[in-house]
PDB file of N, CA and C in Angstrom:
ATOM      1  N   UNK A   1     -16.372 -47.750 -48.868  1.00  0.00           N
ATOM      2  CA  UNK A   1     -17.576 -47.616 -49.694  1.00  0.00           C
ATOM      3  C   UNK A   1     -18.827 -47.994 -48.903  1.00  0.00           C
ATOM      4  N   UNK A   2     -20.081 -47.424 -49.257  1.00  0.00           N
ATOM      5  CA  UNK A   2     -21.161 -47.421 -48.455  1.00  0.00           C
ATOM      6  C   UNK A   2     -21.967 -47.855 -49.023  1.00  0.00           C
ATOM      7  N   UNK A   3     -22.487 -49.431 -48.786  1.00  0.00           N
ATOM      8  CA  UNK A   3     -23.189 -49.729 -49.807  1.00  0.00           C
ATOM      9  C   UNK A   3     -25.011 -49.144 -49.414  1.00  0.00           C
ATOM     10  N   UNK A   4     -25.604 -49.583 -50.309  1.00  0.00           N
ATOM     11  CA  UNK A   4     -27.309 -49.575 -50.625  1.00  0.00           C
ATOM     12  C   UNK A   4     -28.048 -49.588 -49.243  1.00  0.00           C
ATOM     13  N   UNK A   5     -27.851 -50.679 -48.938  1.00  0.00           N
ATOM     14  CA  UNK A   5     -28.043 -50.963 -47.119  1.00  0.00           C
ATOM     15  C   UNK A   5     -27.662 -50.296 -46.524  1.00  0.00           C
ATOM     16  N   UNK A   6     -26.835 -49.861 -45.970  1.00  0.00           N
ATOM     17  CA  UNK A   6     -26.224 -48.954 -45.525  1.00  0.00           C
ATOM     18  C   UNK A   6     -27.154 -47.190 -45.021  1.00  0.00           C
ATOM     19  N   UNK A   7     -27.062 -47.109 -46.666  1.00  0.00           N
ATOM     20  CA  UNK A   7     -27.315 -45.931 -46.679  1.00  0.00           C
ATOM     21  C   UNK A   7     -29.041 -45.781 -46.455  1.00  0.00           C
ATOM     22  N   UNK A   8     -29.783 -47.153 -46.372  1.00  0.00           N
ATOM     23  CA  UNK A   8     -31.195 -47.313 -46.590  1.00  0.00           C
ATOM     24  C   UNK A   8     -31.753 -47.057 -44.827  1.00  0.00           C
ATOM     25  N   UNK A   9     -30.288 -48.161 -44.060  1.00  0.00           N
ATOM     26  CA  UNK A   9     -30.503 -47.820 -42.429  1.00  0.00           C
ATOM     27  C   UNK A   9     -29.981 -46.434 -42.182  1.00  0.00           C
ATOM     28  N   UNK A  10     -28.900 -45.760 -42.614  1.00  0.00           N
ATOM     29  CA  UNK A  10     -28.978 -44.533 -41.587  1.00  0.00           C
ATOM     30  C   UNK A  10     -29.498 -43.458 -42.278  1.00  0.00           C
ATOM     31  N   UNK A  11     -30.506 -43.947 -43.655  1.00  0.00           N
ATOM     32  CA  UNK A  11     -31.427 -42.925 -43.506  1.00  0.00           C
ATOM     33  C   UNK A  11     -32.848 -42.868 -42.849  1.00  0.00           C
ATOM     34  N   UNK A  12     -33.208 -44.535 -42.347  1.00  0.00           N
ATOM     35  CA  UNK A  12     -34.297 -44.713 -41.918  1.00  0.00           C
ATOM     36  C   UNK A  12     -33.880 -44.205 -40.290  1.00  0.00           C
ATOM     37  N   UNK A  13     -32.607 -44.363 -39.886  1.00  0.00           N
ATOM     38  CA  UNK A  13     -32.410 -43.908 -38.576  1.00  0.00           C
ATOM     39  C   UNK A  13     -32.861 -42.146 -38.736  1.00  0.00           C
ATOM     40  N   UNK A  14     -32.730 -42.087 -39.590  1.00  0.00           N
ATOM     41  CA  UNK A  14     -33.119 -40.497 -39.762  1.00  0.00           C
ATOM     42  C   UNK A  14     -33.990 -40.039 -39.146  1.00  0.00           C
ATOM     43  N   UNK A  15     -34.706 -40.871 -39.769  1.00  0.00           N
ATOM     44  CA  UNK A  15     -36.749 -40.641 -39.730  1.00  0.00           C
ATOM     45  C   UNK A  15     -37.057 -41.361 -38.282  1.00  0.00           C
ATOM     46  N   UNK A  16     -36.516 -42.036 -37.834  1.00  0.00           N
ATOM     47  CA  UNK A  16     -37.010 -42.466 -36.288  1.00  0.00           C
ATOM     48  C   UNK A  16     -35.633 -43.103 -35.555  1.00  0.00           C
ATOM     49  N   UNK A  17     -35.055 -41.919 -35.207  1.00  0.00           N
ATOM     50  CA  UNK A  17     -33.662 -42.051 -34.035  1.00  0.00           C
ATOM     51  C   UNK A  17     -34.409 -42.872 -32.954  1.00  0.00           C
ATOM     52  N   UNK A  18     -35.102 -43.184 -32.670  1.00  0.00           N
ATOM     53  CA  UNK A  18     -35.518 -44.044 -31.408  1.00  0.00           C
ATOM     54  C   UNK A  18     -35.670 -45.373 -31.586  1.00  0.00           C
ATOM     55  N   UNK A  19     -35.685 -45.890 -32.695  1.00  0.00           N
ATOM     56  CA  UNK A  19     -35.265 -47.275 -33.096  1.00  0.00           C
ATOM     57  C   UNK A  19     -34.549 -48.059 -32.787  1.00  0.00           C
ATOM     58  N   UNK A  20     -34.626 -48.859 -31.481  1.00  0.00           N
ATOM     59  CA  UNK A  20     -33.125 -49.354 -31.205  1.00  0.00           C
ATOM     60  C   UNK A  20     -33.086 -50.752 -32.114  1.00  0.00           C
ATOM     61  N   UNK A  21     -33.976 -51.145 -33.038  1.00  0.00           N
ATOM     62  CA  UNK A  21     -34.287 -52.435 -33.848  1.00  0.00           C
ATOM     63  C   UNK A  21     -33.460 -52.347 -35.573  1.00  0.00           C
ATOM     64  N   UNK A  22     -33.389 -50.704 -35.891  1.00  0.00           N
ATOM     65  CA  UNK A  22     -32.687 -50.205 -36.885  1.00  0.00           C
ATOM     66  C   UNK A  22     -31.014 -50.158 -36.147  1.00  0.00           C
ATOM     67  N   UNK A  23     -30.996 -49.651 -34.886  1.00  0.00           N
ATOM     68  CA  UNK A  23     -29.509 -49.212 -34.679  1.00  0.00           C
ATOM     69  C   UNK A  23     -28.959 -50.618 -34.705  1.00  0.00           C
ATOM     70  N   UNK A  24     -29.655 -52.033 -34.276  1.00  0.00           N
ATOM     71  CA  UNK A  24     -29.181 -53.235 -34.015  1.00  0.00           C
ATOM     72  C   UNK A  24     -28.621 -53.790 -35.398  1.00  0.00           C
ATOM     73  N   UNK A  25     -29.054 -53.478 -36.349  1.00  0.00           N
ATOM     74  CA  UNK A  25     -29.454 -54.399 -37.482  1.00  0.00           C
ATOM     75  C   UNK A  25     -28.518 -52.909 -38.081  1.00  0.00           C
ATOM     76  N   UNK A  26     -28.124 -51.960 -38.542  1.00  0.00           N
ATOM     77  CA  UNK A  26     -27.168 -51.284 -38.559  1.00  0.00           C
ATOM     78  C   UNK A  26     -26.010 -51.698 -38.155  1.00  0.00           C
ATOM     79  N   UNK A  27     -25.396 -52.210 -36.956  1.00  0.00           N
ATOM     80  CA  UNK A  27     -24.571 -52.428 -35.965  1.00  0.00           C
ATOM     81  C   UNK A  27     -24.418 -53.946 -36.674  1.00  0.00           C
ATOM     82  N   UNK A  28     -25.174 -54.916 -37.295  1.00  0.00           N
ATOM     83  CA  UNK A  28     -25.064 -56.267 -37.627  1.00  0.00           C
ATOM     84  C   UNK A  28     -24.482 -55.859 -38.979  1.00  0.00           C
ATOM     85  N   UNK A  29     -25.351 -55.252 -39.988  1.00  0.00           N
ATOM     86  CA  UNK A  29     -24.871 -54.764 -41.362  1.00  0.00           C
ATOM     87  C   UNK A  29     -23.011 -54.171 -41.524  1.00  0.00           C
ATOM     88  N   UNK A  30     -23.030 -53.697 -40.020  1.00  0.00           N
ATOM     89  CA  UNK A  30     -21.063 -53.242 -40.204  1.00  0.00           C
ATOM     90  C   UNK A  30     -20.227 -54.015 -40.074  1.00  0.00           C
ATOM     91  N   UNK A  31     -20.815 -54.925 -38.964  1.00  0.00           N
ATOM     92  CA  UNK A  31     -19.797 -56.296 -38.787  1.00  0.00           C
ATOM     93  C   UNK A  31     -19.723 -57.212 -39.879  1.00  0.00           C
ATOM     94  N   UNK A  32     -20.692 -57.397 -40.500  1.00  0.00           N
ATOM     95  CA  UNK A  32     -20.485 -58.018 -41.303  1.00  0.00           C
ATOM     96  C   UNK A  32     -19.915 -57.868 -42.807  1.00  0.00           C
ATOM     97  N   UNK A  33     -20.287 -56.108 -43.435  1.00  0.00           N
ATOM     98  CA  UNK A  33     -18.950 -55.581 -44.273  1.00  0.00           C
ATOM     99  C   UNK A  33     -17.823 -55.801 -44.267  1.00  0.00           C
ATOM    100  N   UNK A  34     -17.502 -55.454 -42.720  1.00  0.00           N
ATOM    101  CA  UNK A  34     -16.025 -55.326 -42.335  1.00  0.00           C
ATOM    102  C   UNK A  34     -15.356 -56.977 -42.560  1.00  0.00           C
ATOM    103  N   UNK A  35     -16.367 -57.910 -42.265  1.00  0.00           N
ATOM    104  CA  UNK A  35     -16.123 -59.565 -42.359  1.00  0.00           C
ATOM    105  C   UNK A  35     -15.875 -59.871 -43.641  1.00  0.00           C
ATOM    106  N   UNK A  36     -16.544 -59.313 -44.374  1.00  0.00           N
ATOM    107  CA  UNK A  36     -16.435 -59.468 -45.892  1.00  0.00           C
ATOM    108  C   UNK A  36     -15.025 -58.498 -46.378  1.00  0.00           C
ATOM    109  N   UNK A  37     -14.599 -57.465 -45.936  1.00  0.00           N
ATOM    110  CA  UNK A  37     -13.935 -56.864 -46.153  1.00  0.00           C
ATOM    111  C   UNK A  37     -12.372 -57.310 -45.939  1.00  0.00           C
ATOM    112  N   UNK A  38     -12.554 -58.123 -44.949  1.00  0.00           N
ATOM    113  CA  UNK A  38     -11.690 -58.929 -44.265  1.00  0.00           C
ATOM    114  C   UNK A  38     -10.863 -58.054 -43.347  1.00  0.00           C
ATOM    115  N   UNK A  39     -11.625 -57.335 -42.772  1.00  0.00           N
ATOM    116  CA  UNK A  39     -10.743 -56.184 -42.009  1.00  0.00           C
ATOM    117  C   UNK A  39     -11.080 -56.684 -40.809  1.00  0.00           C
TER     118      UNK A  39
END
């Protein structure tokens, strides 16, 4: 499931792929699902 966040960064990655401050904080937002997820 994909939450709110999620879907808020890779649509803002949308609008400016050159963001490496969105891809970071994207990349933090998964690890930490997955932590919660316990996967």
């Amino acid at each position: 499931m994909i939450s709110n966040n999620e879907m808020y960064y890779q649509r803002a990655l949308l609008l400016s792929p050159g963001s490496k401050l969105l891809k970071e904080n994207l990349a933090k937002l998964d690890r930490l699902e997955k932590k919660l997820q316990g996967a």
